[in-house]
N, C-alpha and C. Protein backbone atom coordinates (compact mmCIF):
# COMPACT_ATOMS: atom_id res chain seq x y z
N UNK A 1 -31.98 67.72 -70.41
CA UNK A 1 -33.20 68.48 -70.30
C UNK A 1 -33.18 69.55 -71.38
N UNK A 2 -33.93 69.35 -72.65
CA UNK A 2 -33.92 70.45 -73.36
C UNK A 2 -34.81 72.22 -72.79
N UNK A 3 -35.53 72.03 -71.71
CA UNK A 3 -36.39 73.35 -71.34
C UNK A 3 -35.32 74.34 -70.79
N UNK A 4 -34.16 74.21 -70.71
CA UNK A 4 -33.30 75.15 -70.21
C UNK A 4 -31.83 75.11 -70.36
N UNK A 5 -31.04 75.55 -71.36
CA UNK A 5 -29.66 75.54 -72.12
C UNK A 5 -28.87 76.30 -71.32
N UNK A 6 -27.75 76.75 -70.81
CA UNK A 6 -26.82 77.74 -69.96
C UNK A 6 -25.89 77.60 -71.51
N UNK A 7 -26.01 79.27 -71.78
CA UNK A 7 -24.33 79.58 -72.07
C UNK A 7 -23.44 80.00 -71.50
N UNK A 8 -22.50 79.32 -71.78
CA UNK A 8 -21.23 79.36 -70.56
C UNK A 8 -20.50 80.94 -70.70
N UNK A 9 -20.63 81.48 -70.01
CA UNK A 9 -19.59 82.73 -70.36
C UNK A 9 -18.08 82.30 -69.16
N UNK A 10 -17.24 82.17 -69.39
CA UNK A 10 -15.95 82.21 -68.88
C UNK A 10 -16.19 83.32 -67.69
N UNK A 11 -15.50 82.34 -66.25
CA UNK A 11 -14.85 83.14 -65.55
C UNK A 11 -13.70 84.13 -66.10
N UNK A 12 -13.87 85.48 -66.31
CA UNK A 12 -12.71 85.78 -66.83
C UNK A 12 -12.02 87.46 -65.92
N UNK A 13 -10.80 87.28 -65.21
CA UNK A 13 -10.94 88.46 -64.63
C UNK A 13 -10.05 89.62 -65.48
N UNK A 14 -10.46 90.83 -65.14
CA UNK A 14 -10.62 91.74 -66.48
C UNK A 14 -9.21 92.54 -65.66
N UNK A 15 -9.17 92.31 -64.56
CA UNK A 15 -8.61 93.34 -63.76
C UNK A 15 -6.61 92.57 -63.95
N UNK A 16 -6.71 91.58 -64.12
CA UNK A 16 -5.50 90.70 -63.60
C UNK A 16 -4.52 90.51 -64.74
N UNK A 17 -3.19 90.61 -64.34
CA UNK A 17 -1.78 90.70 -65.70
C UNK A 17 -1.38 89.57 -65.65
N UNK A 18 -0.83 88.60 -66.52
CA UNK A 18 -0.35 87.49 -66.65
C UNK A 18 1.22 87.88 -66.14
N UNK A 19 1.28 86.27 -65.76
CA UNK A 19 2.82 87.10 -65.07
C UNK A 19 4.12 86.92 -65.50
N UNK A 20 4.75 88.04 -65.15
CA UNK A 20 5.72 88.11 -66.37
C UNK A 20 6.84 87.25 -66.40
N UNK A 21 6.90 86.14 -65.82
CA UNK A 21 8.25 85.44 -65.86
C UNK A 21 7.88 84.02 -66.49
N UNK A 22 6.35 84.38 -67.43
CA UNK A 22 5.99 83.02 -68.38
C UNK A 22 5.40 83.63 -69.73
N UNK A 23 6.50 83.96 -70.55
CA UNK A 23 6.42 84.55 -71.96
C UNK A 23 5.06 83.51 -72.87
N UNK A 24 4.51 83.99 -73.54
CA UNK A 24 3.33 83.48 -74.18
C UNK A 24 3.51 83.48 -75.78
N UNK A 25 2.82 82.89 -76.80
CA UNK A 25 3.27 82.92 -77.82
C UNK A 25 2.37 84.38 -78.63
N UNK A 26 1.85 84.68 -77.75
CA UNK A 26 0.89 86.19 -77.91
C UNK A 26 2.18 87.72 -77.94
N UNK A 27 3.14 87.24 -77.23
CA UNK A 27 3.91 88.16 -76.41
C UNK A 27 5.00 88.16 -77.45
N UNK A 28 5.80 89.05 -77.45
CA UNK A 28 6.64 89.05 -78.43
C UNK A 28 8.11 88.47 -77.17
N UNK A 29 9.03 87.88 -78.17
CA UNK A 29 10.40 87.55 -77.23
C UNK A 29 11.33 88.87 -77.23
N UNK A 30 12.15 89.07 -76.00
CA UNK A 30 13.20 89.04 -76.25
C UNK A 30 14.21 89.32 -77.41
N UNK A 31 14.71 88.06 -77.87
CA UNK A 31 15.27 87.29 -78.83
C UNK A 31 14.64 88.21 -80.12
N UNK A 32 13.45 88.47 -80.52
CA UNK A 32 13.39 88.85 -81.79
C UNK A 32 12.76 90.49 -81.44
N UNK A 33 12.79 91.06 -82.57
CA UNK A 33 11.83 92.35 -82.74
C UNK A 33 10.68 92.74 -82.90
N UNK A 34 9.86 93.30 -82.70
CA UNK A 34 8.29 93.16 -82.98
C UNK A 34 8.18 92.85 -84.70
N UNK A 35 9.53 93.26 -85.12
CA UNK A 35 8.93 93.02 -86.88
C UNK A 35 9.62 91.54 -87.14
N UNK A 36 9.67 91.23 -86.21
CA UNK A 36 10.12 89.61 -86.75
C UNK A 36 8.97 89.05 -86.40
N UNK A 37 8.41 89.05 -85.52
CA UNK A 37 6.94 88.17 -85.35
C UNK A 37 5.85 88.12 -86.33
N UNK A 38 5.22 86.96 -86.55
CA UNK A 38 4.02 86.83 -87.69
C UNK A 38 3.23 87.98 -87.27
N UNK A 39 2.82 88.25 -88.13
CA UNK A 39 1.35 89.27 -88.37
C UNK A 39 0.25 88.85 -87.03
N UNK A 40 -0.16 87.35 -87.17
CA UNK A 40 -1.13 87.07 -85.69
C UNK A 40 -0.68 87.50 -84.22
N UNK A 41 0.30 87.71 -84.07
CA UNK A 41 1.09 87.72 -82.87
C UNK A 41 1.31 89.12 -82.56
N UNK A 42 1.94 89.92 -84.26
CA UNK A 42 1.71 90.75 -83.93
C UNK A 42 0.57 91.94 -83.21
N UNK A 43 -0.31 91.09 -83.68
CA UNK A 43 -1.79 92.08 -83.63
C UNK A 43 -2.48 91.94 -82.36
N UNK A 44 -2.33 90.83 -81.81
CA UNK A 44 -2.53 89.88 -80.40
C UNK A 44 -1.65 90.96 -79.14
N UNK A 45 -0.11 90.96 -79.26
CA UNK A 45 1.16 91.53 -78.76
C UNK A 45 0.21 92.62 -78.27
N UNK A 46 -0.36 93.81 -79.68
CA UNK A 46 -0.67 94.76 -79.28
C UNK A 46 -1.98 95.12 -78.38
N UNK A 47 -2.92 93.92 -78.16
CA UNK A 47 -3.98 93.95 -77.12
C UNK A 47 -3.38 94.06 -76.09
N UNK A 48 -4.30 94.53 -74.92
CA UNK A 48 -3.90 94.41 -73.46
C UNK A 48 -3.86 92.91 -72.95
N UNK A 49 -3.48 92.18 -72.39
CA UNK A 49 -3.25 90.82 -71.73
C UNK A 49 -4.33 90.20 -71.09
N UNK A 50 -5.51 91.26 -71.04
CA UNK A 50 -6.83 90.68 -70.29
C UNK A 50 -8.03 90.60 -71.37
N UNK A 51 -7.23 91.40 -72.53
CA UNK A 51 -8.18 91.30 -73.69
C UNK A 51 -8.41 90.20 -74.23
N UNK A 52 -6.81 89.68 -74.42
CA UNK A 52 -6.40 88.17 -75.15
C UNK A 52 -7.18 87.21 -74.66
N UNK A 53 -7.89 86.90 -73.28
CA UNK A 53 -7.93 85.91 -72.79
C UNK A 53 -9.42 85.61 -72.66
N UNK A 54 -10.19 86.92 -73.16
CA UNK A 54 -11.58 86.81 -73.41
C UNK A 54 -12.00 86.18 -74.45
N UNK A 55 -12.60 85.02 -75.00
CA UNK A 55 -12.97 84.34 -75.67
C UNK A 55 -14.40 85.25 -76.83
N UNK A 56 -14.12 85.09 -78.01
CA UNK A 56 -14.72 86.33 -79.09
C UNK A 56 -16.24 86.03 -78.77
N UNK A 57 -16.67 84.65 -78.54
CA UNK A 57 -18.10 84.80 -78.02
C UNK A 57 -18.85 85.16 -76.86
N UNK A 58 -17.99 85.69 -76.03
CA UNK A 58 -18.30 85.92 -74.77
C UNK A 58 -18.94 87.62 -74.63
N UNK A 59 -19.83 87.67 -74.13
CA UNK A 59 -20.70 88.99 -74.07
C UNK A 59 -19.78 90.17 -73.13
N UNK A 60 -19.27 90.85 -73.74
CA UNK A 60 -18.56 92.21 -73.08
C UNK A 60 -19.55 92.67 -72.14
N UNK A 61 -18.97 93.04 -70.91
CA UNK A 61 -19.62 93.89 -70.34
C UNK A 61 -19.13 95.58 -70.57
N UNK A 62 -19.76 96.61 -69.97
CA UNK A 62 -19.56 97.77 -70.53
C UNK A 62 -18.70 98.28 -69.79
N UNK A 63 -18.06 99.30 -70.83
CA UNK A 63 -16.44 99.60 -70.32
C UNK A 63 -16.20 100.04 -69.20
N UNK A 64 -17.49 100.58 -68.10
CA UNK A 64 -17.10 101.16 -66.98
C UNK A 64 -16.99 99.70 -65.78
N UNK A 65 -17.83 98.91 -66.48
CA UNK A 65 -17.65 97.52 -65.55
C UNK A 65 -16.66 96.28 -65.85
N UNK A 66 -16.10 96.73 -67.36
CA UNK A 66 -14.99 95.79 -67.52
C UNK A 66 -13.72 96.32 -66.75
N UNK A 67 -13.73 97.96 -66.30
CA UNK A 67 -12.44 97.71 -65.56
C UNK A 67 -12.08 97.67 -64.07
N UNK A 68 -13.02 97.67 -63.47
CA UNK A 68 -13.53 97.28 -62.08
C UNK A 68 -14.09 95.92 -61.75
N UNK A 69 -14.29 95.50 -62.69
CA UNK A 69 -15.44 93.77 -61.91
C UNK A 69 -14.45 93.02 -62.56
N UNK A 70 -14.52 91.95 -61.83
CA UNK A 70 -14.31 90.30 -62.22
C UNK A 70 -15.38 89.78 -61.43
N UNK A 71 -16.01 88.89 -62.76
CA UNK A 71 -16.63 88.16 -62.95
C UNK A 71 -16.38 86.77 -62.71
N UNK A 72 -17.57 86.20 -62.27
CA UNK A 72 -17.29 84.77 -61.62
C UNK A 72 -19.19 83.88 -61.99
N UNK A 73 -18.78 82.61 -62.35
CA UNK A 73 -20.33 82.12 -62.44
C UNK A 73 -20.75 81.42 -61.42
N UNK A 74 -22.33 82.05 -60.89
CA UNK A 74 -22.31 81.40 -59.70
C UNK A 74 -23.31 80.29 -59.90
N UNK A 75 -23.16 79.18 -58.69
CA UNK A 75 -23.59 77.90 -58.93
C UNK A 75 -25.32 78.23 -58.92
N UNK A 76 -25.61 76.98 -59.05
CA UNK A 76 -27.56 77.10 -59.63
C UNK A 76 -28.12 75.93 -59.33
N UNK A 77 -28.92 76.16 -59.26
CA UNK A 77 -29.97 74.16 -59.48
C UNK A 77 -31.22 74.62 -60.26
N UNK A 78 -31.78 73.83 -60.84
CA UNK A 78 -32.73 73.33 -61.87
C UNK A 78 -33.57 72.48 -61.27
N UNK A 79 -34.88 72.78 -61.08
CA UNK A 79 -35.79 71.64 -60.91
C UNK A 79 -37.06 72.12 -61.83
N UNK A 80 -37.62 70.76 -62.56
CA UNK A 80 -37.87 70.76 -63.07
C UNK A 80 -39.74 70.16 -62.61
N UNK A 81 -40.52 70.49 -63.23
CA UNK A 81 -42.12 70.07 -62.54
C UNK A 81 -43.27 70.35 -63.72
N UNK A 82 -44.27 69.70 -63.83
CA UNK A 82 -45.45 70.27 -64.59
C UNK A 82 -45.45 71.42 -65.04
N UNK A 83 -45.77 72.57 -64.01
CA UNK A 83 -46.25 74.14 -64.10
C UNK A 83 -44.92 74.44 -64.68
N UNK A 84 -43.88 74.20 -64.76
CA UNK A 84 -42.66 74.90 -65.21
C UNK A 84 -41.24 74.31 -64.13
N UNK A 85 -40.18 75.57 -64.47
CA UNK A 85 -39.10 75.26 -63.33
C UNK A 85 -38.65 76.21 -62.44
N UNK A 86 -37.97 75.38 -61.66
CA UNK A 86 -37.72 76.11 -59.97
C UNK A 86 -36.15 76.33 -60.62
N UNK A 87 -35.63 77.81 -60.37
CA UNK A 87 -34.28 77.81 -60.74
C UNK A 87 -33.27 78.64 -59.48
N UNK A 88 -32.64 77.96 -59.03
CA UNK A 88 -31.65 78.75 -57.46
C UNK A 88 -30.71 78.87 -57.60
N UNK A 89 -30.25 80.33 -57.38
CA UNK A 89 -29.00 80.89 -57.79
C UNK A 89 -28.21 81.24 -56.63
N UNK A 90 -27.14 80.66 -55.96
CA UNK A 90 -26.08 81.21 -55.29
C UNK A 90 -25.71 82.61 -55.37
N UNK A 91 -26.33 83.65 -54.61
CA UNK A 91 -26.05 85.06 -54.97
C UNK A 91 -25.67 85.67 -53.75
N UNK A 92 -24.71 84.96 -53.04
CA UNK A 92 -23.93 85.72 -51.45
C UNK A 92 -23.08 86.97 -51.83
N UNK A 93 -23.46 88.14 -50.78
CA UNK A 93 -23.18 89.44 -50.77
C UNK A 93 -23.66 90.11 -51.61
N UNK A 94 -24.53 89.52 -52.86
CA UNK A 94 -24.98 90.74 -53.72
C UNK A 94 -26.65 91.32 -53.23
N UNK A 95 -26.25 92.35 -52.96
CA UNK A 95 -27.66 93.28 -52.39
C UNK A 95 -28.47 93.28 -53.65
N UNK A 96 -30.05 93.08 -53.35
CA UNK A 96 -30.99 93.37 -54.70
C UNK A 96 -30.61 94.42 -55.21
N UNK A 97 -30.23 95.74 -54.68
CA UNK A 97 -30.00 96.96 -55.75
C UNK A 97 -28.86 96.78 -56.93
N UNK A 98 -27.92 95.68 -56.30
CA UNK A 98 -26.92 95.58 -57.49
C UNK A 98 -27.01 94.21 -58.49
N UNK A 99 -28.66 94.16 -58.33
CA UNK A 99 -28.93 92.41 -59.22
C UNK A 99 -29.53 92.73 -60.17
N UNK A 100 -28.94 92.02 -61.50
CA UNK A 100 -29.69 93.14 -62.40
C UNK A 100 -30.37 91.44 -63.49
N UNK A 101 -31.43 91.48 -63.88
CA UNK A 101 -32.07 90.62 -64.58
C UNK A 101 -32.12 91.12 -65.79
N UNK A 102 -32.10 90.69 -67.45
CA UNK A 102 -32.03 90.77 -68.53
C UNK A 102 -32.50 89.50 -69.01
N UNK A 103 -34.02 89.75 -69.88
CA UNK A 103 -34.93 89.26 -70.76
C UNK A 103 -34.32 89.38 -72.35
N UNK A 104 -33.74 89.19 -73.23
CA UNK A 104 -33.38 89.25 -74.27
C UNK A 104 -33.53 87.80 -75.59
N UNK A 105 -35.02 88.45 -76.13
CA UNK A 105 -35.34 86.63 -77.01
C UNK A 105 -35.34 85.56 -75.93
N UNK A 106 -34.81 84.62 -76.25
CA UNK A 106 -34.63 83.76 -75.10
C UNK A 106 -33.37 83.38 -74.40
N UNK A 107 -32.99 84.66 -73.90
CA UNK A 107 -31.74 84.71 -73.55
C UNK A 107 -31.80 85.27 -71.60
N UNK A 108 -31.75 84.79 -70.91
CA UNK A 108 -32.39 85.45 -69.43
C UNK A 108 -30.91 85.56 -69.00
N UNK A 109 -30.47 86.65 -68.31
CA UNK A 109 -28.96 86.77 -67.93
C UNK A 109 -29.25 87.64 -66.64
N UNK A 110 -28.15 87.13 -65.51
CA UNK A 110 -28.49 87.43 -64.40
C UNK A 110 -27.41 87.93 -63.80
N UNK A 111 -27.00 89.18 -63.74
CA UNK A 111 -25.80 89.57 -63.22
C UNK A 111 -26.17 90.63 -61.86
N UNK A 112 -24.58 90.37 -60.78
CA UNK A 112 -24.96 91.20 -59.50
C UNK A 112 -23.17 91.51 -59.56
N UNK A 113 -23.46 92.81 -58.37
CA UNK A 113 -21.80 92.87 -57.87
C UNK A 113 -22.18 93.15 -56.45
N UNK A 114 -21.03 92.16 -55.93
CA UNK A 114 -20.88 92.01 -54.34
C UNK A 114 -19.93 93.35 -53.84
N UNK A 115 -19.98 94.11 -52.46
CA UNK A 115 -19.60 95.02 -52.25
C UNK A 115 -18.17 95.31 -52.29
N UNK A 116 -17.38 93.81 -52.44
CA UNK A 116 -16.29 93.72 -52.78
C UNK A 116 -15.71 94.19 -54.37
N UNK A 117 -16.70 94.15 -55.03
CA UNK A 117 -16.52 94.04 -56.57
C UNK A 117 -16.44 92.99 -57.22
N UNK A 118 -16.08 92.59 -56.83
CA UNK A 118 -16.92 90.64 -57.72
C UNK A 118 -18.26 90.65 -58.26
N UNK A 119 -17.73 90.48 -59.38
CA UNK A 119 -19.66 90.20 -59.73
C UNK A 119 -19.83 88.70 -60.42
N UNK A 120 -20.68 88.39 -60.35
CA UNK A 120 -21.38 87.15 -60.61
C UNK A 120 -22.67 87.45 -62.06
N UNK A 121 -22.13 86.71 -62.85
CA UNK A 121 -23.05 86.55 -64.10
C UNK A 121 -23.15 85.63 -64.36
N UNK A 122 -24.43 84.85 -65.43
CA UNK A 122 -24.69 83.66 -65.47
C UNK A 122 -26.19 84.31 -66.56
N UNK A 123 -25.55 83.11 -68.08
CA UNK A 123 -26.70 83.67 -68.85
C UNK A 123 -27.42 82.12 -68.99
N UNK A 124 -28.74 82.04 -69.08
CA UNK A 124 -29.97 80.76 -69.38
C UNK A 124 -30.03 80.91 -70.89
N UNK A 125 -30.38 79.88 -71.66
CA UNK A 125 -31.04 79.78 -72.83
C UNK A 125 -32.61 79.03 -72.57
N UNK A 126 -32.99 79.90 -72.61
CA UNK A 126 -34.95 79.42 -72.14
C UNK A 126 -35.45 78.96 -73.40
N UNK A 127 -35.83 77.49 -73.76
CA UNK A 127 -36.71 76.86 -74.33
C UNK A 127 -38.33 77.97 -74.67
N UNK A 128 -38.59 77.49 -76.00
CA UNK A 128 -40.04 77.82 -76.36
C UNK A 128 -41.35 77.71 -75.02
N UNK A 129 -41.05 76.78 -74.64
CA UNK A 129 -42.39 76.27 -73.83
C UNK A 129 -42.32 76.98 -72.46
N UNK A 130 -41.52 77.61 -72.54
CA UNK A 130 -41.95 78.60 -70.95
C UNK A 130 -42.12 79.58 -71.54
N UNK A 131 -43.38 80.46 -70.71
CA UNK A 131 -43.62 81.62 -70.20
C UNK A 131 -42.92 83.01 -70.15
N UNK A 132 -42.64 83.95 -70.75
CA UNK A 132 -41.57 84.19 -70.79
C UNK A 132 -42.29 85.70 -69.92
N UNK A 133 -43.35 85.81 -70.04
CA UNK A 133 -43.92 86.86 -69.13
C UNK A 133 -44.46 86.44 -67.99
N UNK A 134 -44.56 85.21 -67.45
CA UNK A 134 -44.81 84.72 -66.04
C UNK A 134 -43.62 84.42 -65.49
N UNK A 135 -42.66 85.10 -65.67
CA UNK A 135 -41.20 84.88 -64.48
C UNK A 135 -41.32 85.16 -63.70
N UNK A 136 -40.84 84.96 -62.43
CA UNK A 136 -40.59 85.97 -61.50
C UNK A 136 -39.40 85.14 -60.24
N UNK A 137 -39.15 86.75 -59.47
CA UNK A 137 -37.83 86.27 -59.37
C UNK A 137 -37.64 87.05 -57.71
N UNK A 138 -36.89 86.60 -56.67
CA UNK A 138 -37.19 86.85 -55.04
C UNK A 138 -35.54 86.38 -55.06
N UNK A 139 -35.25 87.36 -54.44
CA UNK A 139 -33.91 87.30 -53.75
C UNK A 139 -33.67 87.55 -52.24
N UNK A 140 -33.51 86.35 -51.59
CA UNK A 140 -33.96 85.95 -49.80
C UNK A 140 -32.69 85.23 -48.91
N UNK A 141 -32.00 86.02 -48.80
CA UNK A 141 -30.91 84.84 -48.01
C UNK A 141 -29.46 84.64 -48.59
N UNK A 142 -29.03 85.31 -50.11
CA UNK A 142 -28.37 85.20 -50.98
C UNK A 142 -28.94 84.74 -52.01
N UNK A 143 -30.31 83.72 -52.06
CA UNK A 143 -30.41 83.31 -52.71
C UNK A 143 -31.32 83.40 -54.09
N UNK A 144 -31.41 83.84 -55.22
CA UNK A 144 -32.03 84.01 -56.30
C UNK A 144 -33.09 83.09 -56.51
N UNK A 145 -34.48 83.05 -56.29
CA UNK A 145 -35.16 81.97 -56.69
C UNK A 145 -36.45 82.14 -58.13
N UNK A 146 -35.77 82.11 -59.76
CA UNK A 146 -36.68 82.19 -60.04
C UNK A 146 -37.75 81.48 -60.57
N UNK A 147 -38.81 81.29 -61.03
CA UNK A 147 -39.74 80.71 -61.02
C UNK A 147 -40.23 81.00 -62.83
N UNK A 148 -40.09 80.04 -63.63
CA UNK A 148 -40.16 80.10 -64.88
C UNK A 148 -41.21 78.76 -65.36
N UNK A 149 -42.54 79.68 -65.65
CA UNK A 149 -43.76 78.61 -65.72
C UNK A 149 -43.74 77.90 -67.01
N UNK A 150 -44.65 77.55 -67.30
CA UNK A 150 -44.70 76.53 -68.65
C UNK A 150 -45.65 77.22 -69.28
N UNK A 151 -45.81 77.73 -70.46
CA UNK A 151 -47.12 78.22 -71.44
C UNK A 151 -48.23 77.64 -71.19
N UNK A 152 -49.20 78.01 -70.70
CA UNK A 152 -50.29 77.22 -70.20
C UNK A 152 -50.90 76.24 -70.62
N UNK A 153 -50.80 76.18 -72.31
CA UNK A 153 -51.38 75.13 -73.10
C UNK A 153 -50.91 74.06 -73.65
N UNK A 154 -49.33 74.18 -72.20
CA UNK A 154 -48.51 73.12 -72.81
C UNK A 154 -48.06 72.40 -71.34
N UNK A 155 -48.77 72.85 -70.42
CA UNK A 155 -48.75 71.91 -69.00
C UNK A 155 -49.58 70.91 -69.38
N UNK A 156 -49.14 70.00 -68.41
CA UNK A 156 -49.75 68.34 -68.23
C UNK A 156 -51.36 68.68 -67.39
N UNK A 157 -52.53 68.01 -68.02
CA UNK A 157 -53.38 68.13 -67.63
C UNK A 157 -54.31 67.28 -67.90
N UNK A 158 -55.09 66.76 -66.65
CA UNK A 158 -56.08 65.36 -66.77
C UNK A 158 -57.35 65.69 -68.04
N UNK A 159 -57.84 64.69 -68.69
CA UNK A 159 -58.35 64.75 -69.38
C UNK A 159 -59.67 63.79 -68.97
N UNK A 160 -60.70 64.14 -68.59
CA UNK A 160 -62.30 63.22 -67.84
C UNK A 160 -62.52 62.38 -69.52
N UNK A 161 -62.80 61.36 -68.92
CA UNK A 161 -63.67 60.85 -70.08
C UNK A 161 -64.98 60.20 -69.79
N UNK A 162 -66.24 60.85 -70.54
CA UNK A 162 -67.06 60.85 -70.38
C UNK A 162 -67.92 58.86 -70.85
């Protein structure tokens, strides 16, 4: 279905140490000195261990929520119809006050935190042909339902012939 792309952002938790009785090639050994290790390793060594594991395309969240949340992507469905699509988001324990929606080009990103601190993010890549000012979006049950129409002059529509 090209009308709707997901970029994947990694489960990645921000909060959690790798553990120490499985040395990494990030990590310096033992066995040698920090000035024996290559230059990459070195520079890696000196990140924090939750830094390393964030992938460079992945959208930072901001520093007061990278050190409190882990992040998790929550599941969805896609349906697809004439007027546009039906999109349902798995959003258990997150209260509307902590659901936050982001419009960016065609970039729709949907992040919440559950009272536990878990938060749940999940970014869309929205196709040309929707609507990008007829969204809308109801959170009922856990569940996120939003509603992303089709540009009007590009729905399916009978044509009379005279």
């Amino acid at each position: 279905m090209d009308t709707i792309n997901e970029t994947i952002n990694e489960t990645t938790p921000t909060t959690a140490q790798p553990p120490a009785a499985q040395p990494s090639a990030a990590q310096p050994s033992a066995a040698q000195p920090p000035a024996a290790q290559p230059p990459a390793a070195q520079s890696s060594a000196a990140q924090p261990p939750a830094a390393q594991s964030i992938p460079e395309e992945a959208p930072e969240p901001p520093a007061a929520e990278a050190r409190a949340v882990r992040w998790a992507r929550p599941p969805l469905d896609v349906f697809e119809g004439d007027a546009g699509l039906l999109v349902l988001v798995d959003l258990p324990g997150v209260p509307r006050a902590a659901l936050s929606l982001e419009l960016e080009r065609s970039q729709l990103t949907l992040s919440g935190i559950r009272a536990d601190g878990t938060g749940l993010r999940r970014t869309l890549t929205l196709s040309e042909d929707l609507d990008r000012s007829g969204i809308e979006a109801e959170l009922k049950d856990g569940v996120l339902r939003l509603t992303l129409p089709r540009r009007t002059e590009l729905r399916r529509r009978t044509i009379t012939v005279r």
